[in-house]
Protein backbone atom coordinates (compact mmCIF):
# COMPACT_ATOMS: atom_id res chain seq x y z
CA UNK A 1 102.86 83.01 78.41
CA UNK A 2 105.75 82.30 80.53
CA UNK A 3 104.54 81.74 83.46
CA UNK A 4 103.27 78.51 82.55
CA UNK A 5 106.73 77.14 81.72
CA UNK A 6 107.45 78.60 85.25
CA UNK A 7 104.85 76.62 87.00
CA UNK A 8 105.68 73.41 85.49
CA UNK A 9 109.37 73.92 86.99
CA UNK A 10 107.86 74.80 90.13
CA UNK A 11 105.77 71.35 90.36
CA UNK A 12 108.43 69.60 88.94
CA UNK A 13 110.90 70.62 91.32
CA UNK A 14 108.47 70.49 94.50
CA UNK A 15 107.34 67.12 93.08
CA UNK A 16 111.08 65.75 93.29
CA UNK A 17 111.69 67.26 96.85
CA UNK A 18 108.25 64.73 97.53
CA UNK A 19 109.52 61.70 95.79
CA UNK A 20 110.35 59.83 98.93
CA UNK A 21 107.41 60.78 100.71
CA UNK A 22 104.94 59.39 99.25
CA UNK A 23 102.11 59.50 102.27
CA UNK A 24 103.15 63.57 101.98
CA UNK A 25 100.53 66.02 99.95
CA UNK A 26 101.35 69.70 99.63
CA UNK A 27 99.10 72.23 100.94
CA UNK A 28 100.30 75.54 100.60
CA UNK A 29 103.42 76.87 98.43
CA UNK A 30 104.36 80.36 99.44
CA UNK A 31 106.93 82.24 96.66
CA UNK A 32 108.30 85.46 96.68
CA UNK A 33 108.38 87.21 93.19
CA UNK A 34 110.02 90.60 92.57
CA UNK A 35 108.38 93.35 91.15
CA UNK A 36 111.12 92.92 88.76
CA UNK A 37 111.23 89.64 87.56
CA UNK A 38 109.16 89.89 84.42
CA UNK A 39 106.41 87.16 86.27
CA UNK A 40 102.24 88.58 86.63
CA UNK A 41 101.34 87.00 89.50
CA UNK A 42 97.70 86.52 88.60
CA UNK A 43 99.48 84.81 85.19
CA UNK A 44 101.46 82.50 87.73
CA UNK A 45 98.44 81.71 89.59
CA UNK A 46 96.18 80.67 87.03
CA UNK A 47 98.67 78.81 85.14
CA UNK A 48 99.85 77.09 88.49
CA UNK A 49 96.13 75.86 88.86
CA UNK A 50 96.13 74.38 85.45
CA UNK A 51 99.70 72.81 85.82
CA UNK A 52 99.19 71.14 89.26
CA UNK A 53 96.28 68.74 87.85
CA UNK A 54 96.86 65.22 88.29
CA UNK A 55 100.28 65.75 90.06
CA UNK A 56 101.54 65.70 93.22
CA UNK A 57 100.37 69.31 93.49
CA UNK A 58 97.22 68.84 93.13
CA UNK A 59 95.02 70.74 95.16
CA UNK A 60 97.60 73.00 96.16
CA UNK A 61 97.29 76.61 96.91
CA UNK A 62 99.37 78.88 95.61
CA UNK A 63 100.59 81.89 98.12
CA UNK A 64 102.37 84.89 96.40
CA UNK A 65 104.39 87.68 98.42
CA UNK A 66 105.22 90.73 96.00
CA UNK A 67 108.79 92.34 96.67
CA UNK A 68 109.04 95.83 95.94
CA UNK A 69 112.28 96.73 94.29
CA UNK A 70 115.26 98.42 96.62
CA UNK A 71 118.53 100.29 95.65
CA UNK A 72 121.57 100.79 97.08
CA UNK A 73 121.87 104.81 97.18
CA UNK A 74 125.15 105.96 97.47
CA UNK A 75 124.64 109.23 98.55
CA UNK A 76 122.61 108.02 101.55
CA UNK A 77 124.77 104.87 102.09
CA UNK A 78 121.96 102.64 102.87
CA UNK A 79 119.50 100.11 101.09
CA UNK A 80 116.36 101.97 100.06
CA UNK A 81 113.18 101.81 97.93
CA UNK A 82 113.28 102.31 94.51
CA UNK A 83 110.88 105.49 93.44
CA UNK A 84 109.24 103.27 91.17
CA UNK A 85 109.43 100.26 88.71
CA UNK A 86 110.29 102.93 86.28
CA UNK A 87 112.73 104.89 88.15
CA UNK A 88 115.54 103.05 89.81
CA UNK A 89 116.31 106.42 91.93
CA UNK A 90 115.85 106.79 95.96
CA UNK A 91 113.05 107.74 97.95
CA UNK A 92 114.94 109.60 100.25
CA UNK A 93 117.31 111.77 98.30
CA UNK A 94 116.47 111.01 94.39
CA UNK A 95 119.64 109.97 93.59
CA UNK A 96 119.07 107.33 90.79
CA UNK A 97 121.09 103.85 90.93
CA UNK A 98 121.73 100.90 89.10
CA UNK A 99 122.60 98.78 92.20
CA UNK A 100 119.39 96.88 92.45
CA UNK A 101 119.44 95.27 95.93
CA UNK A 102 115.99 93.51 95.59
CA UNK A 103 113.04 93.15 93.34
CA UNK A 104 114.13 90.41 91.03
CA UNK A 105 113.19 87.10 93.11
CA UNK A 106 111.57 84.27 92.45
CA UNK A 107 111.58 82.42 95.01
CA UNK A 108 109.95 79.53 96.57
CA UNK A 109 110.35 80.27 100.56
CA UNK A 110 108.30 77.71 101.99
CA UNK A 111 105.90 74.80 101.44
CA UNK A 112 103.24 73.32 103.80
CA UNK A 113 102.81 69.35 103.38
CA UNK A 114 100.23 67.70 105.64
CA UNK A 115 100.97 63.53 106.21
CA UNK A 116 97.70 61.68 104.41
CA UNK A 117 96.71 58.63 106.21
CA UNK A 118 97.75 55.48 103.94
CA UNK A 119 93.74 54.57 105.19
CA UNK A 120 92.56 57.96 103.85
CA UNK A 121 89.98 57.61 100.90
């Protein structure tokens, strides 16, 4: 699985952005992951919870927003959704496209850190 490789980058990299803080805990990590991207959610999740154990992560929650994938549809000239994961056409006219405007992220958008008191037990 994947997504367990993916986690570990994820707390390594959030555990480097904390390195000078070291009074700093994370609360909340919010990612965006295409639809896409090849990364189960519920995977990510679990494996996240396993991952974060003893680091600077732990204890953190784990907030995932799903992004639907959009095309670019030339015959409309405007970004639109994608029919499906399956069929890269437009919802609007049906005219398929390989322009794929959205979808693929995997993201980390924003994390929540609360301040622990150096007299906190």
């Amino acid at each position: 699985m994947h997504e367990l490789s993916i986690a570990q980058s994820l707390i390594d990299l959030l555990s480097e952005q904390l390195a000078d803080e070291p009074a700093a805990r994370v609360a909340v990590v919010h990612l965006k992951i295409g639809e896409l991207s090849g990364v189960v959610p519920a995977a990510l999740s679990s494996a996240f919870a396993i991952a974060r154990q003893g680091t600077a992560l732990d204890g953190a929650e784990l907030k995932i927003e799903s992004v639907a994938p959009r095309i670019w549809c030339d015959r409309c000239d405007t970004e639109q959704p994608a029919v499906s994961l399956q069929n890269m056409a437009c919802v609007v006219c049906g005219q398929p496209s390989a322009d794929v405007r959205a979808g693929r992220e995997l993201e980390v958008t924003q994390m929540e850190i609360v301040e622990e008191s150096p007299d906190a037990v």
